[in-house]
N, C-alpha and C. Protein backbone atom coordinates (compact mmCIF):
# COMPACT_ATOMS: atom_id res chain seq x y z
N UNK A 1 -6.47 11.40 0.68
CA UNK A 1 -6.84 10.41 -0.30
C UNK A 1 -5.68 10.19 -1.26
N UNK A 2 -5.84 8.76 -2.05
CA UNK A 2 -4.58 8.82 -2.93
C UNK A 2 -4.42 8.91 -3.82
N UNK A 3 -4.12 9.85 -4.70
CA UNK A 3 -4.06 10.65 -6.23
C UNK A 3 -5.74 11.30 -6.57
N UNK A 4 -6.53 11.58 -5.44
CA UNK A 4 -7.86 12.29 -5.55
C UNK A 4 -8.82 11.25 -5.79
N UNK A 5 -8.25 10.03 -5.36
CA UNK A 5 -9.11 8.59 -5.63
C UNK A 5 -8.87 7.88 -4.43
N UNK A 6 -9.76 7.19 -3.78
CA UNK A 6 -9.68 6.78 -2.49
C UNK A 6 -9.39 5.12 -3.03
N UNK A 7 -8.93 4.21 -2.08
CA UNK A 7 -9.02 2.89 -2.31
C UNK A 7 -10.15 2.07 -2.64
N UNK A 8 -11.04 2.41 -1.86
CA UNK A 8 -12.33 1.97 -1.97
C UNK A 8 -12.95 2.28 -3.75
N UNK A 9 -12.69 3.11 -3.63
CA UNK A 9 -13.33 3.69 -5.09
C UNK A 9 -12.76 3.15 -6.39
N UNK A 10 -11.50 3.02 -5.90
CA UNK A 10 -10.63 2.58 -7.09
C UNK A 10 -10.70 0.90 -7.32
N UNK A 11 -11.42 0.53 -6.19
CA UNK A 11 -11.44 -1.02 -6.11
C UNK A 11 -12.83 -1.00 -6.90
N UNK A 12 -13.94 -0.23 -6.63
CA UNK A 12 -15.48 -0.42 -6.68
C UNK A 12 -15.70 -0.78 -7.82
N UNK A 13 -15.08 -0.58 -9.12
CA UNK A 13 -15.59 -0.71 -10.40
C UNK A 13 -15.18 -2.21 -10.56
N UNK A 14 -14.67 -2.78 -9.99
CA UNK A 14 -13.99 -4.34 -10.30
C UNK A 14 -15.31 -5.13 -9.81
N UNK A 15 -15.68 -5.94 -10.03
CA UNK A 15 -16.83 -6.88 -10.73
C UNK A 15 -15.72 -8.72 -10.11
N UNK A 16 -15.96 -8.64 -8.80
CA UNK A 16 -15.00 -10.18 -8.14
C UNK A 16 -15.89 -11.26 -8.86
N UNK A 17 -15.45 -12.18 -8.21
CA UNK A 17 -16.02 -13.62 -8.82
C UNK A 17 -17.24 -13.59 -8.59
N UNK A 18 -17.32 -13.25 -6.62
CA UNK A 18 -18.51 -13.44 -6.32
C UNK A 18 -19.76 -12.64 -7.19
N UNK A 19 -19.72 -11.84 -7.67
CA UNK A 19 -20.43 -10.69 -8.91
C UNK A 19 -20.82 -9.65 -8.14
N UNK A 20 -20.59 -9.38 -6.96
CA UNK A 20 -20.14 -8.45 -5.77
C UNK A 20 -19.16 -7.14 -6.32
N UNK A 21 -19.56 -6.27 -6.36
CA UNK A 21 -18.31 -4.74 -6.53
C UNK A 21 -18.44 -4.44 -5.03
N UNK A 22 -16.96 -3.95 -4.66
CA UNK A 22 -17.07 -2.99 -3.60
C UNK A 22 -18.43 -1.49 -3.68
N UNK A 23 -18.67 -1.14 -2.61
CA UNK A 23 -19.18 -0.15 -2.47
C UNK A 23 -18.41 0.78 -2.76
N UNK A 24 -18.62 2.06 -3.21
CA UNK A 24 -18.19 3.17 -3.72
C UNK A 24 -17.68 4.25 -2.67
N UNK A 25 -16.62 4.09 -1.99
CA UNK A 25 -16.61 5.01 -0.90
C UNK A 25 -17.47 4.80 0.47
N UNK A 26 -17.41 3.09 0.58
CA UNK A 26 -18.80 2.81 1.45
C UNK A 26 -20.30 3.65 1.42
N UNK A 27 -20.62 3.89 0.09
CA UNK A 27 -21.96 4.10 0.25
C UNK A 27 -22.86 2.79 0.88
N UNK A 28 -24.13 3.12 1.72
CA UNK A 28 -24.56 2.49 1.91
C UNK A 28 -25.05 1.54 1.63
N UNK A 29 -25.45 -0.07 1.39
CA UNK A 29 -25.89 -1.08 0.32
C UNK A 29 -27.18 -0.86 0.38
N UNK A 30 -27.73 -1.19 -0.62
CA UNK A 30 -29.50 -1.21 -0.90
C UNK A 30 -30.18 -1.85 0.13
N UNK A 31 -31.33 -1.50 1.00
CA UNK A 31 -31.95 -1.99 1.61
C UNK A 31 -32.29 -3.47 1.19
N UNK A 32 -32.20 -4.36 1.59
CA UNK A 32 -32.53 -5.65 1.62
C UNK A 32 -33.88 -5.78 1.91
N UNK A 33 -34.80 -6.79 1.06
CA UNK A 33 -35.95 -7.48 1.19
C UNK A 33 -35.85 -8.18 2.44
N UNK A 34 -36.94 -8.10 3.12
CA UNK A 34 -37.56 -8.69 4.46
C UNK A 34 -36.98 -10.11 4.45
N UNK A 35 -37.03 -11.14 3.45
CA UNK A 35 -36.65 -12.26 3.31
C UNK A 35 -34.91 -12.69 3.37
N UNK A 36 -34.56 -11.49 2.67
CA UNK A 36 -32.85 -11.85 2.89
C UNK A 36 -32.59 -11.34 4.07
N UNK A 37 -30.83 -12.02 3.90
CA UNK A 37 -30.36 -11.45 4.92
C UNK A 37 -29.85 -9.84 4.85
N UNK A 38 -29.72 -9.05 6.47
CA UNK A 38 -28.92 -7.72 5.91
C UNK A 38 -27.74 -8.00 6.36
N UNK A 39 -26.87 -7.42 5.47
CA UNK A 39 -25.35 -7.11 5.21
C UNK A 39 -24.76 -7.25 6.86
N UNK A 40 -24.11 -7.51 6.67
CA UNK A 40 -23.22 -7.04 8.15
C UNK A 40 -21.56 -7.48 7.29
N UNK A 41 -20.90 -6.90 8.94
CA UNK A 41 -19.21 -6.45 8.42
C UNK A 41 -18.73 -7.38 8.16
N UNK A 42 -19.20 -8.81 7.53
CA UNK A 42 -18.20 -10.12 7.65
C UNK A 42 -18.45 -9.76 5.92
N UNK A 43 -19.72 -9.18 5.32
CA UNK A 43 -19.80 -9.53 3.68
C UNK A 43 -18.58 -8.30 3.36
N UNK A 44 -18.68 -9.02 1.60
CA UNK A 44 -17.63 -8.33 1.14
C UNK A 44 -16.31 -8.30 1.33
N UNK A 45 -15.91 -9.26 1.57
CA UNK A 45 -14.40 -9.24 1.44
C UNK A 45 -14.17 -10.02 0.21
N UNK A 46 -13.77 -9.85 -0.86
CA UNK A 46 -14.32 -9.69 -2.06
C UNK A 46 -12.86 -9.85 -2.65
N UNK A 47 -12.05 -9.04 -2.36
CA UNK A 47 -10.13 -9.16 -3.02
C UNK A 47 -9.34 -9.70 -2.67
N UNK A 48 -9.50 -11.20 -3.34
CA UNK A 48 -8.27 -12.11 -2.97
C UNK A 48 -7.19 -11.89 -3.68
N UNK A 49 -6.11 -11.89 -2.34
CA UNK A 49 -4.55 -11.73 -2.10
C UNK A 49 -3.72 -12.92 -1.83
N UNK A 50 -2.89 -12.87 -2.70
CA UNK A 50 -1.56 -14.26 -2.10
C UNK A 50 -0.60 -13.98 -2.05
N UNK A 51 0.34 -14.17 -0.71
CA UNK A 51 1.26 -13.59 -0.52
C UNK A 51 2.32 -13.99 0.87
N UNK A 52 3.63 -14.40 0.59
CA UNK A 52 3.91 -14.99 1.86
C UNK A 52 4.51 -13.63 3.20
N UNK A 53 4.70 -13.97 4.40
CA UNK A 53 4.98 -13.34 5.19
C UNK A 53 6.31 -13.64 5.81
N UNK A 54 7.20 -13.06 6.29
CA UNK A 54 8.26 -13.02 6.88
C UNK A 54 8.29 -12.70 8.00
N UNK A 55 8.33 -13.85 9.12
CA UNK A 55 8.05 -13.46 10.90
C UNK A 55 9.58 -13.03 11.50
N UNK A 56 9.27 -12.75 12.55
CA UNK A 56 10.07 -11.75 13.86
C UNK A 56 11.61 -12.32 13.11
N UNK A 57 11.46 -13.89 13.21
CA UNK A 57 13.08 -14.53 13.72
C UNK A 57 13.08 -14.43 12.19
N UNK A 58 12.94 -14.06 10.71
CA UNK A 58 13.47 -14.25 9.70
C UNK A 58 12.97 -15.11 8.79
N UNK A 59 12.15 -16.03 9.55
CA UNK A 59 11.44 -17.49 8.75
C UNK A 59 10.48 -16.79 8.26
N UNK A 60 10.40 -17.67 6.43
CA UNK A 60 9.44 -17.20 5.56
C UNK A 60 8.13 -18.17 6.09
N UNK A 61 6.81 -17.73 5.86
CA UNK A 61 5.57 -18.54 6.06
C UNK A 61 4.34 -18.42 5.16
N UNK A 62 4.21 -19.28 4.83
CA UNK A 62 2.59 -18.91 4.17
C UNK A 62 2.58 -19.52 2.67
N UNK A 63 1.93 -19.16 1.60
CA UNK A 63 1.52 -17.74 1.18
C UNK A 63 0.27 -18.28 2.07
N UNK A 64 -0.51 -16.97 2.68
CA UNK A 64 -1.52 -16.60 2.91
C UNK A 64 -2.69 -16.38 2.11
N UNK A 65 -3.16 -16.28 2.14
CA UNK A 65 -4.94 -16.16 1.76
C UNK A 65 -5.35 -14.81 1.98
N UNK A 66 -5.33 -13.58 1.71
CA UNK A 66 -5.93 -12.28 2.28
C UNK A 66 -7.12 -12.17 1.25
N UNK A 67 -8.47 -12.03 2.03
CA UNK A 67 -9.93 -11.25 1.99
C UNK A 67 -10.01 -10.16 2.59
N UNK A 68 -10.33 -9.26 1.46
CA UNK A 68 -9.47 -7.76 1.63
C UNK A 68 -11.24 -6.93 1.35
N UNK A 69 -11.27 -6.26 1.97
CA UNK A 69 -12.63 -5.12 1.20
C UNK A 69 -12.00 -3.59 1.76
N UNK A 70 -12.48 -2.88 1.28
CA UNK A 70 -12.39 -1.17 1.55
C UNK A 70 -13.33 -1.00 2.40
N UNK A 71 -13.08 -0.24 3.82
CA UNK A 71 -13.97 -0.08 4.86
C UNK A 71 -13.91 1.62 4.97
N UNK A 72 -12.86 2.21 4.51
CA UNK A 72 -12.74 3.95 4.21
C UNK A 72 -11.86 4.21 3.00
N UNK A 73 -11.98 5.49 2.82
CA UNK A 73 -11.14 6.08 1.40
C UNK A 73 -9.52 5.54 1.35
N UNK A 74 -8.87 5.63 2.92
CA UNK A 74 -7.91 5.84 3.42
C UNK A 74 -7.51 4.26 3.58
N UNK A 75 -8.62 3.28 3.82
CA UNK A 75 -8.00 1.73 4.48
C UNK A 75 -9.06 0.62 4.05
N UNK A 76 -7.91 -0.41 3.47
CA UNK A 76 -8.52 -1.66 3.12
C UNK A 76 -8.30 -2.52 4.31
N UNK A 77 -9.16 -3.56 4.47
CA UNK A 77 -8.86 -4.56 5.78
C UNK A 77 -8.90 -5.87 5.01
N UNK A 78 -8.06 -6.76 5.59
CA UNK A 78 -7.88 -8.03 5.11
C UNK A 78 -8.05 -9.09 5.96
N UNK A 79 -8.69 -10.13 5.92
CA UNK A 79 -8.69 -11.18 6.85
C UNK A 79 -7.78 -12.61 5.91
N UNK A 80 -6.87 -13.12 6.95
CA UNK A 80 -5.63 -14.12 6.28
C UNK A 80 -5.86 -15.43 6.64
N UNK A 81 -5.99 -15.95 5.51
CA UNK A 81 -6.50 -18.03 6.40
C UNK A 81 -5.09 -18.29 5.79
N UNK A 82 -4.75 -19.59 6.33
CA UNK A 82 -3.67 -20.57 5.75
C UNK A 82 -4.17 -21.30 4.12
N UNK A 83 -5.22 -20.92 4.20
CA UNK A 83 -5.92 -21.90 2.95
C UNK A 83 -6.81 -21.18 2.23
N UNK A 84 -7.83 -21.94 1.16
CA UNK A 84 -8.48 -21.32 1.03
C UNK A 84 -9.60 -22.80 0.79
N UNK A 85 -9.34 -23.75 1.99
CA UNK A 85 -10.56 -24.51 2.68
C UNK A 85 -11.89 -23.82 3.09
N UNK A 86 -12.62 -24.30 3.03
CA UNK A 86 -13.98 -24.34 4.00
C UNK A 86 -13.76 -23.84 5.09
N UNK A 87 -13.16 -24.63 5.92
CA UNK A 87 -12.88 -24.77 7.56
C UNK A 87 -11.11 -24.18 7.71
N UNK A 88 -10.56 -22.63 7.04
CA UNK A 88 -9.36 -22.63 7.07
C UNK A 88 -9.13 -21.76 8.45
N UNK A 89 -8.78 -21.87 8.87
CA UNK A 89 -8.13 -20.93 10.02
C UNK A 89 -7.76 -19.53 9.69
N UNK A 90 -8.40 -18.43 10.01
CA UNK A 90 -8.40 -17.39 10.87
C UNK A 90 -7.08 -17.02 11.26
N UNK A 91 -6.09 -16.68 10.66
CA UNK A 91 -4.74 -16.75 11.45
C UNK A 91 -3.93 -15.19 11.77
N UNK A 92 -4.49 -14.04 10.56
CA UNK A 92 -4.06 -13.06 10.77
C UNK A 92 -5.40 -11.75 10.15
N UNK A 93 -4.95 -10.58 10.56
CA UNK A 93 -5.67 -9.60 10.36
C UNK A 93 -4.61 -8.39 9.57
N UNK A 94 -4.60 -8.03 8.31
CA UNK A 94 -3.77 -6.90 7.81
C UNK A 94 -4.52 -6.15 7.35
N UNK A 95 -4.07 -4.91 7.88
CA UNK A 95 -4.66 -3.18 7.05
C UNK A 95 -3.64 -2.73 6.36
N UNK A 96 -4.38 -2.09 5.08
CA UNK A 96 -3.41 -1.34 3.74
C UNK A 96 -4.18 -0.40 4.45
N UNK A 97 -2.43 0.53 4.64
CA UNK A 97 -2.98 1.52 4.84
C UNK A 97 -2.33 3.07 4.14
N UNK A 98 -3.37 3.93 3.21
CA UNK A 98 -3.02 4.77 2.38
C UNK A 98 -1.30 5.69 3.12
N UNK A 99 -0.37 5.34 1.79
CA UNK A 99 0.89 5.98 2.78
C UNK A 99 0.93 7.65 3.10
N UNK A 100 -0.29 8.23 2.29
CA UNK A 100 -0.77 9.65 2.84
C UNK A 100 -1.25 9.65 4.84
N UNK A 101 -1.77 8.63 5.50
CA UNK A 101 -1.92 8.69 6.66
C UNK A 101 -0.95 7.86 7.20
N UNK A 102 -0.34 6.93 7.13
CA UNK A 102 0.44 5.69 7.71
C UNK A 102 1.61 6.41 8.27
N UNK A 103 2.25 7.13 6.95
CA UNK A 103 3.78 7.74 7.26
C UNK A 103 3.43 9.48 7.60
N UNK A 104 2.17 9.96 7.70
CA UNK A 104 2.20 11.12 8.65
C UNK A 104 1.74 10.56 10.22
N UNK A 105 1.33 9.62 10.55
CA UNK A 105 0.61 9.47 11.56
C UNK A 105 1.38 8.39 12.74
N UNK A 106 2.25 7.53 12.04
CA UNK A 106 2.84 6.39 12.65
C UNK A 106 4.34 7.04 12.44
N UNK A 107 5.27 6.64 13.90
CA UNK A 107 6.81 7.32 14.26
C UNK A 107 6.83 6.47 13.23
N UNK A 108 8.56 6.69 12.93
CA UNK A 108 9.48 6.29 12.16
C UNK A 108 9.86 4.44 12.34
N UNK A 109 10.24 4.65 13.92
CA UNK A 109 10.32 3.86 14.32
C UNK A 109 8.97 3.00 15.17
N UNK A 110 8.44 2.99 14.96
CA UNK A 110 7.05 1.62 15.22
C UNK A 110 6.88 1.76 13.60
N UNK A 111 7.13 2.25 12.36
CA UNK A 111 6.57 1.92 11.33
C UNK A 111 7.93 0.79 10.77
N UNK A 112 8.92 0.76 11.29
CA UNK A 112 9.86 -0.12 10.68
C UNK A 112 10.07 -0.85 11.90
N UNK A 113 9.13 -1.33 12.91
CA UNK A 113 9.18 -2.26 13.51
C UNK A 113 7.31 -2.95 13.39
N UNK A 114 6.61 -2.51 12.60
CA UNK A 114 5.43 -3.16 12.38
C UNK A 114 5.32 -3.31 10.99
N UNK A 115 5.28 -2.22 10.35
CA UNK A 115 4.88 -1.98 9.02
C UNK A 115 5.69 -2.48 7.72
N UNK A 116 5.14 -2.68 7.18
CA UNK A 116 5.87 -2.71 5.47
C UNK A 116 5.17 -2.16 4.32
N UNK A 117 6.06 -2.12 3.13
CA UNK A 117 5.74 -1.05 2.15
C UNK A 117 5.23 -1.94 0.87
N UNK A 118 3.75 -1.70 1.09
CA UNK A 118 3.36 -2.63 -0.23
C UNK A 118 3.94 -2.42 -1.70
N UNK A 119 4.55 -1.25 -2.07
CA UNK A 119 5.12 -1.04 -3.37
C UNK A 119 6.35 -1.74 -3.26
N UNK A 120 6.87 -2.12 -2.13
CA UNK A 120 8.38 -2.95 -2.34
C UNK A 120 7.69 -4.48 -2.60
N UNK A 121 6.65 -4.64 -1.34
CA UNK A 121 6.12 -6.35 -1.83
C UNK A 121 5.26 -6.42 -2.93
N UNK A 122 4.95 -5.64 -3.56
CA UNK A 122 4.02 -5.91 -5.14
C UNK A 122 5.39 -6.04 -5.98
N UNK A 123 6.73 -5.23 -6.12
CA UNK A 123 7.80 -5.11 -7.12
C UNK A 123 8.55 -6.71 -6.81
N UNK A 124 8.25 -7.30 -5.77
CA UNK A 124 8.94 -8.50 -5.30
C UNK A 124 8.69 -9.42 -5.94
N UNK A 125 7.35 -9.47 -6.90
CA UNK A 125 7.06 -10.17 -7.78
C UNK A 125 6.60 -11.44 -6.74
N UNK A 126 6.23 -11.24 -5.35
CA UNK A 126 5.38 -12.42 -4.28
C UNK A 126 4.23 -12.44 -4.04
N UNK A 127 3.53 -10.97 -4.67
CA UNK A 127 2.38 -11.02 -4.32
C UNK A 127 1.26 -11.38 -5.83
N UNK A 128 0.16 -12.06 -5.66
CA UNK A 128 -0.58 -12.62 -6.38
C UNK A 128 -1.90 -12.49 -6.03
N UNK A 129 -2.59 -11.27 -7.26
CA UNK A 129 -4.37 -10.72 -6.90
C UNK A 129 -4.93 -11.80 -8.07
N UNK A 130 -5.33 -12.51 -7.08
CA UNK A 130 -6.43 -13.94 -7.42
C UNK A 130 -7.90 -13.22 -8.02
N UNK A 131 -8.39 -14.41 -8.99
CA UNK A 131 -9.82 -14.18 -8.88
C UNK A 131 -10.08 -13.19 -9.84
N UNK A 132 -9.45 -12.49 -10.81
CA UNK A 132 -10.04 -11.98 -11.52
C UNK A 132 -8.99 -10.98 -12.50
N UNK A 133 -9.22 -10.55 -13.71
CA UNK A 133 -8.86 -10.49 -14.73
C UNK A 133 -7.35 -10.07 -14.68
N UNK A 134 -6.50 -10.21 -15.55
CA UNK A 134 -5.01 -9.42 -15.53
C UNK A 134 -5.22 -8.38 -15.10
N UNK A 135 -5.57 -7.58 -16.37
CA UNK A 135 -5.93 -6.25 -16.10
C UNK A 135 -6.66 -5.83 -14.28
N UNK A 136 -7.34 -6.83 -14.72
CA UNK A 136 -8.03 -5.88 -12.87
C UNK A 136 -7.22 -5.98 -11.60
N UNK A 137 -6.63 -7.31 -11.82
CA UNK A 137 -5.46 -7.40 -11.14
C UNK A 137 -4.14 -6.49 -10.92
N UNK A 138 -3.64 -5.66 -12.10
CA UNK A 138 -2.98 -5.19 -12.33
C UNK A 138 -2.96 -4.04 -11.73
N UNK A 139 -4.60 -3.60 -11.82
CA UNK A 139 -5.01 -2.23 -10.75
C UNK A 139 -4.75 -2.18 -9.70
N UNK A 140 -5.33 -3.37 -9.28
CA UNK A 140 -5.48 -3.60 -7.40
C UNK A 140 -3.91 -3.48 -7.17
N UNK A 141 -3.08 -4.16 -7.60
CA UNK A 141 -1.93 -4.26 -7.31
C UNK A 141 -1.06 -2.66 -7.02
N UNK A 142 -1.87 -2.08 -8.12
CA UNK A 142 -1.02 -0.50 -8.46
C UNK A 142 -1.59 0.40 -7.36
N UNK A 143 -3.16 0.26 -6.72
CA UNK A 143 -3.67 0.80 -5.97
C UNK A 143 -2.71 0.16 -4.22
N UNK A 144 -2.69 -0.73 -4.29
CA UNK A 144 -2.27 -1.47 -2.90
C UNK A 144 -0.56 -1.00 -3.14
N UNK A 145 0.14 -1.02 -4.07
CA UNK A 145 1.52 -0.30 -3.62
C UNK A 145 1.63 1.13 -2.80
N UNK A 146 -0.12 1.98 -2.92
CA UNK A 146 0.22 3.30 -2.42
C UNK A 146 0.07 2.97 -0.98
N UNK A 147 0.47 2.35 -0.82
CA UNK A 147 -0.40 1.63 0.98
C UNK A 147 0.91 1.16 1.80
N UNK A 148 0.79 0.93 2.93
CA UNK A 148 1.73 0.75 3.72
C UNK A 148 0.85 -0.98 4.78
N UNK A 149 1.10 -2.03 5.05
CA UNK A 149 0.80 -2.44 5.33
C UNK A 149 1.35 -3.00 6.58
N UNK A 150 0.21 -3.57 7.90
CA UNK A 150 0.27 -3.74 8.88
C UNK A 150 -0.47 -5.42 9.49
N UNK A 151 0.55 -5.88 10.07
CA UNK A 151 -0.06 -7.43 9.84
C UNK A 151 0.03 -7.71 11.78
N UNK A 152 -1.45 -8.37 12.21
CA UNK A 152 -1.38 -8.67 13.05
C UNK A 152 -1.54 -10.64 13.39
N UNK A 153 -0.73 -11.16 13.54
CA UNK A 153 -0.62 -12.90 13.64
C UNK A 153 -1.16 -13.20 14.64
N UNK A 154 -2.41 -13.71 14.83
CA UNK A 154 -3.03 -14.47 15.92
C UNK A 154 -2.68 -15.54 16.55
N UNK A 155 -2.59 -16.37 15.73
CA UNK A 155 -2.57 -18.07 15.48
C UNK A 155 -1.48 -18.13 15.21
N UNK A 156 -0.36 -19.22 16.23
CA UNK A 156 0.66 -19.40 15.86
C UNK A 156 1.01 -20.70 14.93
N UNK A 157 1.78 -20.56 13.51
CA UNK A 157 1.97 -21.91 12.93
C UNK A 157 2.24 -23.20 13.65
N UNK A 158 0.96 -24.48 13.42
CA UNK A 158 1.10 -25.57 14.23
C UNK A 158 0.79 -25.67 15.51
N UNK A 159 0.17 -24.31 16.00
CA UNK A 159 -0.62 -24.30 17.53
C UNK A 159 -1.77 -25.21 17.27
N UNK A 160 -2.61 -25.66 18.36
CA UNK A 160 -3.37 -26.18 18.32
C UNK A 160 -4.56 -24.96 18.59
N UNK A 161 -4.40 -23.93 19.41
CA UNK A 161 -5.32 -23.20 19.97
C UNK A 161 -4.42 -21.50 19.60
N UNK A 162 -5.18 -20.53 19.34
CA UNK A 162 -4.48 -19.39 19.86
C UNK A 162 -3.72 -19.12 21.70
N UNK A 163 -2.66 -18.49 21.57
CA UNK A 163 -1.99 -18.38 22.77
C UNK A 163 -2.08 -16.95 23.31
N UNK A 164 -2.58 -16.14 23.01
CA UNK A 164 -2.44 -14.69 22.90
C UNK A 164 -1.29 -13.85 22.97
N UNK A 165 -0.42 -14.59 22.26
CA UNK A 165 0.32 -13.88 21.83
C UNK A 165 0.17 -13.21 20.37
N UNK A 166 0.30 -11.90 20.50
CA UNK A 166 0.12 -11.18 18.90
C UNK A 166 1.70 -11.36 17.92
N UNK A 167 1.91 -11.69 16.65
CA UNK A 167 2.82 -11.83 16.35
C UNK A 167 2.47 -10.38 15.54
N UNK A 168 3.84 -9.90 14.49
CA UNK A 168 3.48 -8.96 13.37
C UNK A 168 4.59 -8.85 12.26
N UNK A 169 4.25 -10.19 11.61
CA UNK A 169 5.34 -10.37 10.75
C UNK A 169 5.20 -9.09 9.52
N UNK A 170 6.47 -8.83 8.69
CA UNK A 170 5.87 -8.28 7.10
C UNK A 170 6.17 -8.52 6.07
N UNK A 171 6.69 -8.30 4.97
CA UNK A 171 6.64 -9.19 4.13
C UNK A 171 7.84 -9.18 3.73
N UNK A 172 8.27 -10.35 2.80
CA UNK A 172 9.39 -10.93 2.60
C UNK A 172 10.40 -9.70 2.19
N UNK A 173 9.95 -8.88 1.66
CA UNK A 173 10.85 -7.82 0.80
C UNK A 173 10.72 -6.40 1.83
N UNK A 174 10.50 -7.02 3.13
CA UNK A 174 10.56 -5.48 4.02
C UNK A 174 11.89 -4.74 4.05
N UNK A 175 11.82 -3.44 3.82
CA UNK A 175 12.92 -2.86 4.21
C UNK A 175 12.56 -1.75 4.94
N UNK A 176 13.74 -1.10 6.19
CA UNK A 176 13.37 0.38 7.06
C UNK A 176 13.27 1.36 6.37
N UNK A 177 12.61 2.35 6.59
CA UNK A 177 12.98 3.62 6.57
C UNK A 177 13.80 4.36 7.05
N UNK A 178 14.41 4.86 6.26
CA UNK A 178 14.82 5.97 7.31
C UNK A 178 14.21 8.11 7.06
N UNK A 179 13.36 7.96 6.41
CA UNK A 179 12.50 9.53 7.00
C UNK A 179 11.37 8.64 6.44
């Protein structure tokens, strides 16, 4: 966990637009009345992210759209539209992932050929936590630098259809590791 506080947890006390808090360590949500609907994995993505991406050949793209929720202590998941339309496209999938598991668990090398280091793209001054107060913003931001992030590109810019090809751009301010 990161500093004895998980992501999830550290997100939970924030109060989004929608008037939605994360769950607390994914505790379970309150049973729902017969009449509503129950929860499933699409609710809650709750932490909007803006932020552009930097693909394979060098070209900057985006900013993106990330709908982000805490699904474990250890990992936030994000879903990335081009917009933030009605009808926006679906274009990428990124996990923050706590740099306590990322950089024990992932080589050296697949982490500086997939990954990037959210504390370099939050200091880049590119990334932008939408939707809710300075201050709360300010958190998310401080919580998401302990993270290492992983971006998978579905949808290629100006396709008409997905091609299946996976792209995995990262962000503008990526740099390698070296340990």
């Amino acid at each position: 966990m990161i500093r004895a506080l998980s992501i999830a947890s550290v997100l939970s006390f924030a109060v989004f637009s929608t008037g939605m808090a994360l769950a607390q360590d994914n505790a379970p949500a309150p049973a729902a009345p017969a009449a509503e609907k129950k929860p499933g994995p699409a609710d809650g993505f709750n932490i909007h992210v803006m932020a552009p991406h930097k693909f394979e050949d060098g070209t900057v793209h985006g900013p993106y759209h990330h709908y982000c929720k805490g699904i474990s202590p250890e990992v936030l998941q994000c879903l990335l539209f081009e917009s933030t339309e009605p009808n926006a496209r679906l274009t990428d999938v990124e996990y923050f992932i706590a740099k306590t598991v990322s950089r024990k668990e992932v080589p050296l090398k697949t982490w500086n050929k997939y990954y990037h280091d959210h504390a370099e793209e939050v200091a880049s001054g590119r990334v932008q936590v939408l939707d809710m107060s300075d201050e709360k913003a300010k958190e998310v931001a401080a919580v998401a630098a302990m993270t290492d992030g992983i971006i998978f590109h579905l949808w290629p810019d100006g396709a008409k259809a997905p091609n299946g090809v996976v792209g995995h751009p990262t962000s503008v301010s990526h740099k390698h590791r070296k340990k």
